[in-house]
Protein backbone atom coordinates (compact mmCIF):
# COMPACT_ATOMS: atom_id res chain seq x y z
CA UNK A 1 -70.40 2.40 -18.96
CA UNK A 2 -68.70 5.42 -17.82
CA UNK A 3 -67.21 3.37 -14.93
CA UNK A 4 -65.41 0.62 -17.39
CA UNK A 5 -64.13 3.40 -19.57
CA UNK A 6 -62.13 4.98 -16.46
CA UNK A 7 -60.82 1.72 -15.95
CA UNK A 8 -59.37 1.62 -18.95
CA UNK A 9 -58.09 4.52 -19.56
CA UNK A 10 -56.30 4.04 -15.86
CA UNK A 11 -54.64 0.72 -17.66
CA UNK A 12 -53.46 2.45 -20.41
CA UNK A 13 -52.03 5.11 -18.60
CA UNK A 14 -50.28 2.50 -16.46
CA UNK A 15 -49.12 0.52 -18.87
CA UNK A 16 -47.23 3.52 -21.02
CA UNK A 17 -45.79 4.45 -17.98
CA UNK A 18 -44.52 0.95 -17.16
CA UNK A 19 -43.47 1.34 -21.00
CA UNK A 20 -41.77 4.24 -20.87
CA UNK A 21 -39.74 3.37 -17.35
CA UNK A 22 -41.88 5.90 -15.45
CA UNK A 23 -43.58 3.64 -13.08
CA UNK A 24 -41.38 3.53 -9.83
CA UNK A 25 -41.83 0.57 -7.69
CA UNK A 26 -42.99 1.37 -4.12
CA UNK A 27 -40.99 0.94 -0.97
CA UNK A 28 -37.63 1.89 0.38
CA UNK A 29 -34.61 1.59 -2.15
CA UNK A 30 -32.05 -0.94 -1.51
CA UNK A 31 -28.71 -0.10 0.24
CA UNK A 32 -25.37 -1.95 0.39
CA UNK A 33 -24.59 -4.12 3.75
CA UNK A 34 -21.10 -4.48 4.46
CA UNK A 35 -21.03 -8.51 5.49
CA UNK A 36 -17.68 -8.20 7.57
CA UNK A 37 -16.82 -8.36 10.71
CA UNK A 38 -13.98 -8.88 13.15
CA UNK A 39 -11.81 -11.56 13.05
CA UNK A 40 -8.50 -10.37 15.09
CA UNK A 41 -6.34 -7.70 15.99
CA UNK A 42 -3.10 -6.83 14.39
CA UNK A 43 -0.44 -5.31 16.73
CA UNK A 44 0.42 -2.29 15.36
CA UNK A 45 3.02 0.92 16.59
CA UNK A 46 1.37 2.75 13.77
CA UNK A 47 -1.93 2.64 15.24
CA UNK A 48 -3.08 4.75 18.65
CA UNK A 49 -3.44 1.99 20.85
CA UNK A 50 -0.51 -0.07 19.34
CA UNK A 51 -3.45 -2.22 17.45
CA UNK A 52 -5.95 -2.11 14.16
CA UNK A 53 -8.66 -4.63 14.00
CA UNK A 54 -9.11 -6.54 10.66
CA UNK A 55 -12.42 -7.62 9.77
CA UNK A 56 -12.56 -10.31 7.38
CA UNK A 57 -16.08 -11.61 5.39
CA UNK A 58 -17.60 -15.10 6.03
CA UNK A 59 -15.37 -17.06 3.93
CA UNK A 60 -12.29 -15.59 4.64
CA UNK A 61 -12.12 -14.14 0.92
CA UNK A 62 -11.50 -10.37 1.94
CA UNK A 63 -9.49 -8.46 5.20
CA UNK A 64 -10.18 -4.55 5.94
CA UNK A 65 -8.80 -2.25 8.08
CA UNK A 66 -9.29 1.73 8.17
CA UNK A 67 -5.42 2.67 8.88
CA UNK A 68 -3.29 5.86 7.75
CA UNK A 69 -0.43 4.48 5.00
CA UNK A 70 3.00 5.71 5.83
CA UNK A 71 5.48 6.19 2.89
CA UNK A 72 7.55 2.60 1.05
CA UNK A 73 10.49 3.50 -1.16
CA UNK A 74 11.61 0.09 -1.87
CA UNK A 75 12.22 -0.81 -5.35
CA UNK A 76 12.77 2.69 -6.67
CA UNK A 77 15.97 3.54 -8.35
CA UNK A 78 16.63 6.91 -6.02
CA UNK A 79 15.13 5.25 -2.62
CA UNK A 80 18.78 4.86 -0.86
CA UNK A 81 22.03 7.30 -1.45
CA UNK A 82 25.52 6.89 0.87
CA UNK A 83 26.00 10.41 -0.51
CA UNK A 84 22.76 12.21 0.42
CA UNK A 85 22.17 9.98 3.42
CA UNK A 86 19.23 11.95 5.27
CA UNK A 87 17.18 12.73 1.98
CA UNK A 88 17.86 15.98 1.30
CA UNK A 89 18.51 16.49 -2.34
CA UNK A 90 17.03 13.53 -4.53
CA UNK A 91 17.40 10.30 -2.46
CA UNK A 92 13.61 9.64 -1.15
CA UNK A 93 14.71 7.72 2.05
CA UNK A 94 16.70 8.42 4.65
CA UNK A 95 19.49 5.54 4.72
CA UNK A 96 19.05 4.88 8.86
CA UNK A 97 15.25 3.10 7.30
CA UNK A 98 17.47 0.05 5.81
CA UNK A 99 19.41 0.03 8.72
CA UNK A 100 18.82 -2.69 11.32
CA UNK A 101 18.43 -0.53 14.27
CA UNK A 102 16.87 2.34 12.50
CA UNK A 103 19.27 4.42 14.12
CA UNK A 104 17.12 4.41 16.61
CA UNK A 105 18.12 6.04 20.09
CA UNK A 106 21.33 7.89 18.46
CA UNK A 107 21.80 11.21 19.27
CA UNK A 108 22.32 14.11 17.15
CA UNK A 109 26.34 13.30 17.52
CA UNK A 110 25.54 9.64 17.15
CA UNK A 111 23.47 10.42 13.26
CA UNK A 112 26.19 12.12 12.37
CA UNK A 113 29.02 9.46 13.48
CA UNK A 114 26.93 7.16 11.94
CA UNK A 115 26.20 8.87 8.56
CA UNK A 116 30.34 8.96 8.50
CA UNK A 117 30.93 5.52 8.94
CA UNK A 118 28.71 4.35 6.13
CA UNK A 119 30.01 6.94 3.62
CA UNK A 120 33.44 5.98 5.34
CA UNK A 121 32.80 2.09 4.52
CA UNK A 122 31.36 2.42 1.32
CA UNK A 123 34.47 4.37 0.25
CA UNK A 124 37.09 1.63 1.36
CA UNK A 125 34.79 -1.13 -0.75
CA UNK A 126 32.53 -2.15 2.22
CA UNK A 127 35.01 -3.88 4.60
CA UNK A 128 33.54 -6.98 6.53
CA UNK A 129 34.08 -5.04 10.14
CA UNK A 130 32.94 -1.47 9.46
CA UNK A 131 29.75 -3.13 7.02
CA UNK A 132 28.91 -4.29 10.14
CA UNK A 133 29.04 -1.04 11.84
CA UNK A 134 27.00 0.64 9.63
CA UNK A 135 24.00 -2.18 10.66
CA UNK A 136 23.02 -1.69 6.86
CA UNK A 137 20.08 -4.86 6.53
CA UNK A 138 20.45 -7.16 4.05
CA UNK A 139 16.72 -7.57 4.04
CA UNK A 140 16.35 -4.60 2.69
CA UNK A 141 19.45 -3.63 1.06
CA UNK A 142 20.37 -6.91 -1.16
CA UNK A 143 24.08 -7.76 -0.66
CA UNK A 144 26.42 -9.95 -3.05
CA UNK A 145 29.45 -11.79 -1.58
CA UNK A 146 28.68 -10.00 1.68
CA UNK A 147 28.55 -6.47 0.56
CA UNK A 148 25.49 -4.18 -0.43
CA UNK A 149 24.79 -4.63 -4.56
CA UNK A 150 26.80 -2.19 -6.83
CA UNK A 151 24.84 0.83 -6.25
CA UNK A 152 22.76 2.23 -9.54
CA UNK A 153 23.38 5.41 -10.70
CA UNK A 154 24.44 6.70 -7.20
CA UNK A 155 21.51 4.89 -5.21
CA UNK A 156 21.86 1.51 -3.40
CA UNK A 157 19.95 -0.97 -4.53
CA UNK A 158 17.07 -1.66 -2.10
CA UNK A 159 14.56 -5.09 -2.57
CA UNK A 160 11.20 -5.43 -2.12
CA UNK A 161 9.17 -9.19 -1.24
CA UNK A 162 7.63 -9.16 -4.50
CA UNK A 163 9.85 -10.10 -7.32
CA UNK A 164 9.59 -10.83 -10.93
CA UNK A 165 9.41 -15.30 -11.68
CA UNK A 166 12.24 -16.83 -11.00
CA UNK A 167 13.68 -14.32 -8.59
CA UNK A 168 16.03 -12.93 -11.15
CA UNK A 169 19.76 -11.32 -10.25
CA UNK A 170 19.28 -9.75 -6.62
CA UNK A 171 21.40 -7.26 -7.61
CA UNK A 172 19.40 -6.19 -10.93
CA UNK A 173 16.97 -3.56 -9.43
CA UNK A 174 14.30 -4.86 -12.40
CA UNK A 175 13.89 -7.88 -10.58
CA UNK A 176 11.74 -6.02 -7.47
CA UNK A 177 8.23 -3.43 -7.13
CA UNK A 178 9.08 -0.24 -8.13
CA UNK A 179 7.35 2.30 -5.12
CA UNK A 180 7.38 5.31 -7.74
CA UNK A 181 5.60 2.86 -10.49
CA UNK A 182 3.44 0.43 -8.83
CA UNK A 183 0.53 0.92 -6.67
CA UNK A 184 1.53 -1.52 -3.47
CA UNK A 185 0.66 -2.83 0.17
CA UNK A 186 2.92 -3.69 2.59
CA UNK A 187 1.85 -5.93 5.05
CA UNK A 188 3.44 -7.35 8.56
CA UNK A 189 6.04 -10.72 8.17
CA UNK A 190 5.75 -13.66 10.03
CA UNK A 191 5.29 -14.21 12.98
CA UNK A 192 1.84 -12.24 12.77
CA UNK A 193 -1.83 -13.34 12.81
CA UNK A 194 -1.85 -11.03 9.10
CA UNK A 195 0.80 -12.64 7.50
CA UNK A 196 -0.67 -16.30 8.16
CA UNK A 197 -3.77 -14.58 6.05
CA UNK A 198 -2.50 -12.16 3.36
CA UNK A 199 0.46 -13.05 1.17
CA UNK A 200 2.60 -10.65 -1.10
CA UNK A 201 1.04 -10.96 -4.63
CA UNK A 202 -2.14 -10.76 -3.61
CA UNK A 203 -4.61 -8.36 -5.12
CA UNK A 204 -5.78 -4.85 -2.62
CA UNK A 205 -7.53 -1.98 -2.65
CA UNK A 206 -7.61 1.12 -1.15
CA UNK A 207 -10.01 4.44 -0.83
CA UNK A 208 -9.82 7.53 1.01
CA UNK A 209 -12.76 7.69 3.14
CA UNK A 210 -15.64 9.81 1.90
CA UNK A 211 -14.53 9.07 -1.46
CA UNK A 212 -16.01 6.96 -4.02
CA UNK A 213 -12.90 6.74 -6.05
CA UNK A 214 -10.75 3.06 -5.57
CA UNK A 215 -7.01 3.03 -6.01
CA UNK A 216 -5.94 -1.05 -7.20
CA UNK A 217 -3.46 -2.28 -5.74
CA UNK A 218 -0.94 -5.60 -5.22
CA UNK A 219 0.37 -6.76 -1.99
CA UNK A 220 3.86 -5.97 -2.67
CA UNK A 221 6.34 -6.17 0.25
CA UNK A 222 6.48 -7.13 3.55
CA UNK A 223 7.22 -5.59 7.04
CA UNK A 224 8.18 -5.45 10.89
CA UNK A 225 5.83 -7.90 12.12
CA UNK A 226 4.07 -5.37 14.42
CA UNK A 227 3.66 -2.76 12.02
CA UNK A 228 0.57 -1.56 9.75
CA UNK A 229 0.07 0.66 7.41
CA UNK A 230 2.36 1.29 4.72
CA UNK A 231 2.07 1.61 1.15
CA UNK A 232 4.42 2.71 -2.15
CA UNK A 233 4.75 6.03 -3.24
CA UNK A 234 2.29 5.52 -6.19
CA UNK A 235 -0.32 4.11 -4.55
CA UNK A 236 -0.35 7.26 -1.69
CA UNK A 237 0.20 9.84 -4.61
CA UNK A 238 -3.05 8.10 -6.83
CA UNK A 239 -5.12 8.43 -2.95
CA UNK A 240 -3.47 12.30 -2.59
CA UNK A 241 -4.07 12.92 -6.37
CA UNK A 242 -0.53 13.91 -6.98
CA UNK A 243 1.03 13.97 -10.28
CA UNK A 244 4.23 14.38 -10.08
CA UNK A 245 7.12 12.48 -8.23
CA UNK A 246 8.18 13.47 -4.52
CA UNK A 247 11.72 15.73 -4.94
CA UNK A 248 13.34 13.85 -2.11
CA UNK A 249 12.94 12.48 1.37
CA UNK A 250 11.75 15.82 2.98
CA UNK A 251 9.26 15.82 0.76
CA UNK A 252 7.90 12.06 0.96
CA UNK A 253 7.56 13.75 5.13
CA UNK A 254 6.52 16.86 4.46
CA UNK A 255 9.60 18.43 6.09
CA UNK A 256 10.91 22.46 5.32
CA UNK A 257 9.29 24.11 2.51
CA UNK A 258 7.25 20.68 1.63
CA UNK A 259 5.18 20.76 4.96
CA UNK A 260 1.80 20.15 4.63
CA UNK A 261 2.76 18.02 1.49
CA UNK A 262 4.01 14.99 2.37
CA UNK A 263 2.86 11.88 1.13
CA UNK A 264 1.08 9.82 4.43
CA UNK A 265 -2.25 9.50 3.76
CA UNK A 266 -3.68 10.14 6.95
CA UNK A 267 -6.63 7.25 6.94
CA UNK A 268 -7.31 5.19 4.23
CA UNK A 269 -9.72 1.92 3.84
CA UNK A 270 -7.56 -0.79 2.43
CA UNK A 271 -9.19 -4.09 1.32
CA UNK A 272 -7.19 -7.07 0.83
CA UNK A 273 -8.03 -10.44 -1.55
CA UNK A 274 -6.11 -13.52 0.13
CA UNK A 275 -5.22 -15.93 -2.61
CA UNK A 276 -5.58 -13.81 -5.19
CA UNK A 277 -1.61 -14.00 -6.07
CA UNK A 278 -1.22 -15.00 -9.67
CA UNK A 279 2.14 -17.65 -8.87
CA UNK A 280 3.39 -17.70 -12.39
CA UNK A 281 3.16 -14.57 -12.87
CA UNK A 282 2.90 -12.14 -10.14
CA UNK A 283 1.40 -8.69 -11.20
CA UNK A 284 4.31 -6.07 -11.71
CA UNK A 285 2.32 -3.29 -13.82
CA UNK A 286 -0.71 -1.27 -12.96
CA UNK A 287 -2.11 -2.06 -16.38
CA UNK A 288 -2.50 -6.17 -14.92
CA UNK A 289 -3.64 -4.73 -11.45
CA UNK A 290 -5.85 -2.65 -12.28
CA UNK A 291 -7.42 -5.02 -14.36
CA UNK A 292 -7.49 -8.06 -12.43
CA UNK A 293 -8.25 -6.13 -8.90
CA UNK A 294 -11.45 -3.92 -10.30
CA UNK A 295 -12.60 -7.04 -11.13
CA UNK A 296 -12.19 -8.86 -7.81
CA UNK A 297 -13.76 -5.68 -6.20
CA UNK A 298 -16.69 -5.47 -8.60
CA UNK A 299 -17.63 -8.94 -7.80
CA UNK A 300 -17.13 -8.36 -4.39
CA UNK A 301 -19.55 -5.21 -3.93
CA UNK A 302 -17.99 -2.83 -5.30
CA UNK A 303 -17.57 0.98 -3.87
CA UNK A 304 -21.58 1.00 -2.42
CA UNK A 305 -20.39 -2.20 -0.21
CA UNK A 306 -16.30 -0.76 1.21
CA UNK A 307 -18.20 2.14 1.92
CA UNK A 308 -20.50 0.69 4.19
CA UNK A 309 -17.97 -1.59 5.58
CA UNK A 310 -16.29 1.78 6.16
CA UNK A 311 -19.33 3.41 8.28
CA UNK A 312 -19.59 0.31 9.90
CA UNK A 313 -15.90 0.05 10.74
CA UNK A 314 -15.75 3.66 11.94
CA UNK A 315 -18.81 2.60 14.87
């Protein structure tokens, strides 16, 4: 008799603690599996090596890479200034970065003949033959019957691949991403084995590793074809946890009295939706991107899963 009334007092006790959510279940808990792999290599002169692999999932509904983001001004209304051509009071780009060439090889005599002829042709109205000497890109600096848009408030206008429907005036800076408003990817043009994946408009996002904390993003612009790793201002100040807006260019680099606060996120995990682009009407404010990327990510995995895909990336 004894015997049977152990036994039941055992069940009780079991079943109050099943009751009261006490019982744990036995055996190791569960843990996130990333589900990605490689798919290709994306040439890359940001990248040691000159290439970052992508992995993608099995049905092609998600690309990762672990990559630092470099700075994109594009679509800001202080990104390019004839005036303060290097960056150095409020303009947050130095003008040679929507030049063709980059200014790239010039030396120190060559910057500064160069900085003269584009204040030089901007003066006289942008003449056909010195507009040419200036190598300003038309890709990135819209032009109207073949000059540069009517700058803004003392900056040039400067576009980004994302645009509002319809395309709007290329001269109305509205019309593009703004890099001090939107969290935004850039991601390599054609011809490149990312751009026959990803498109601008789709959804992204990004995390610092060791973090748990996402940062939503769009796809907004696109870039030099063998280039990775680049992303607005806003989207690298929400990964830094700035606040505030970058005072100029030698800030955005962390040059003078801003070093050690520039805005490159050294490494970051970006994860990219393909064909997540809403075509009628593309996502321009965080509000819609947050909103419509958390909750692509949720039902994707979520934080637990990008950070596995992040230990198992960094193997």
């Amino acid at each position: 008799m004894a015997t049977h009334s152990h036994l039941f007092i055992k069940k009780l006790l079991v079943a109050a603690a099943v009751a009261c959510g006490l019982l744990l279940v036995a055996g190791p808990a569960r843990t996130a599996e990333c589900g990605m792999s490689r798919s290709f290599v994306q040439p890359d002169g940001n990248a040691r090596g000159g290439q970052t692999a992508v992995w993608s999932d099995p049905e092609g509904s998600a690309l990762l890479f672990v990559e630092g983001l470099n700075v994109n001004t594009d679509g800001t209304r202080r990104s390019y200034s004839v005036d303060d051509f290097w960056g150095e009071t409020r303009a947050l780009n130095n003008l040679c970065n929507a030049m063709s060439d980059a200014c790239a090889g010039l030396s120190s005599a060559g910057l500064k003949a160069r900085r003269i002829a584009t204040q030089q042709a901007a003066a006289a109205g942008w003449p056909a033959e010195p507009l040419r000497r200036t190598k300003i890109s038309p890709a990135i600096i819209p032009f109207r019957d073949g000059k540069p848009c009517p700058a803004v408030d003392g900056f040039l206008v400067s576009a980004t691949s994302l645009r509002k429907p319809g395309g709007g005036d290329a001269c109305d800076i509205e019309t593009y991403v703004d890099a001090l408003v939107t969290p935004a990817l850039v991601i390599p043009k054609s011809p490149s084995p990312f751009s026959s994946r990803a498109k601008v408009g789709d959804l992204a996002v990004a995390m610092k590793p060791g973090s748990d904390q996402p940062v939503f993003a769009v796809v907004g612009d696109s870039g030099p074809s063998r280039e990775l790793g680049e992303a607005s201002i806003a989207l690298n100040g929400r990964l830094l946890g700035r606040s505030a807006l970058p005072a100029n260019y030698r800030e955005v680099r962390g040059r003078g009295e801003f070093s050690g606060r520039g805005w490159t996120v050294p490494r970051a995990i970006v994860l990219i939706f393909p064909g997540t682009r809403d075509t009628a009407n593309p996502f321009m404010t965080p509000q819609r991107i947050d909103e419509a990327a958390q909750r692509r990510f949720e039902q994707w995995g979520g934080v637990a899963r990008l950070q596995a895909c992040a230990e198992a990336y960094s193997r």
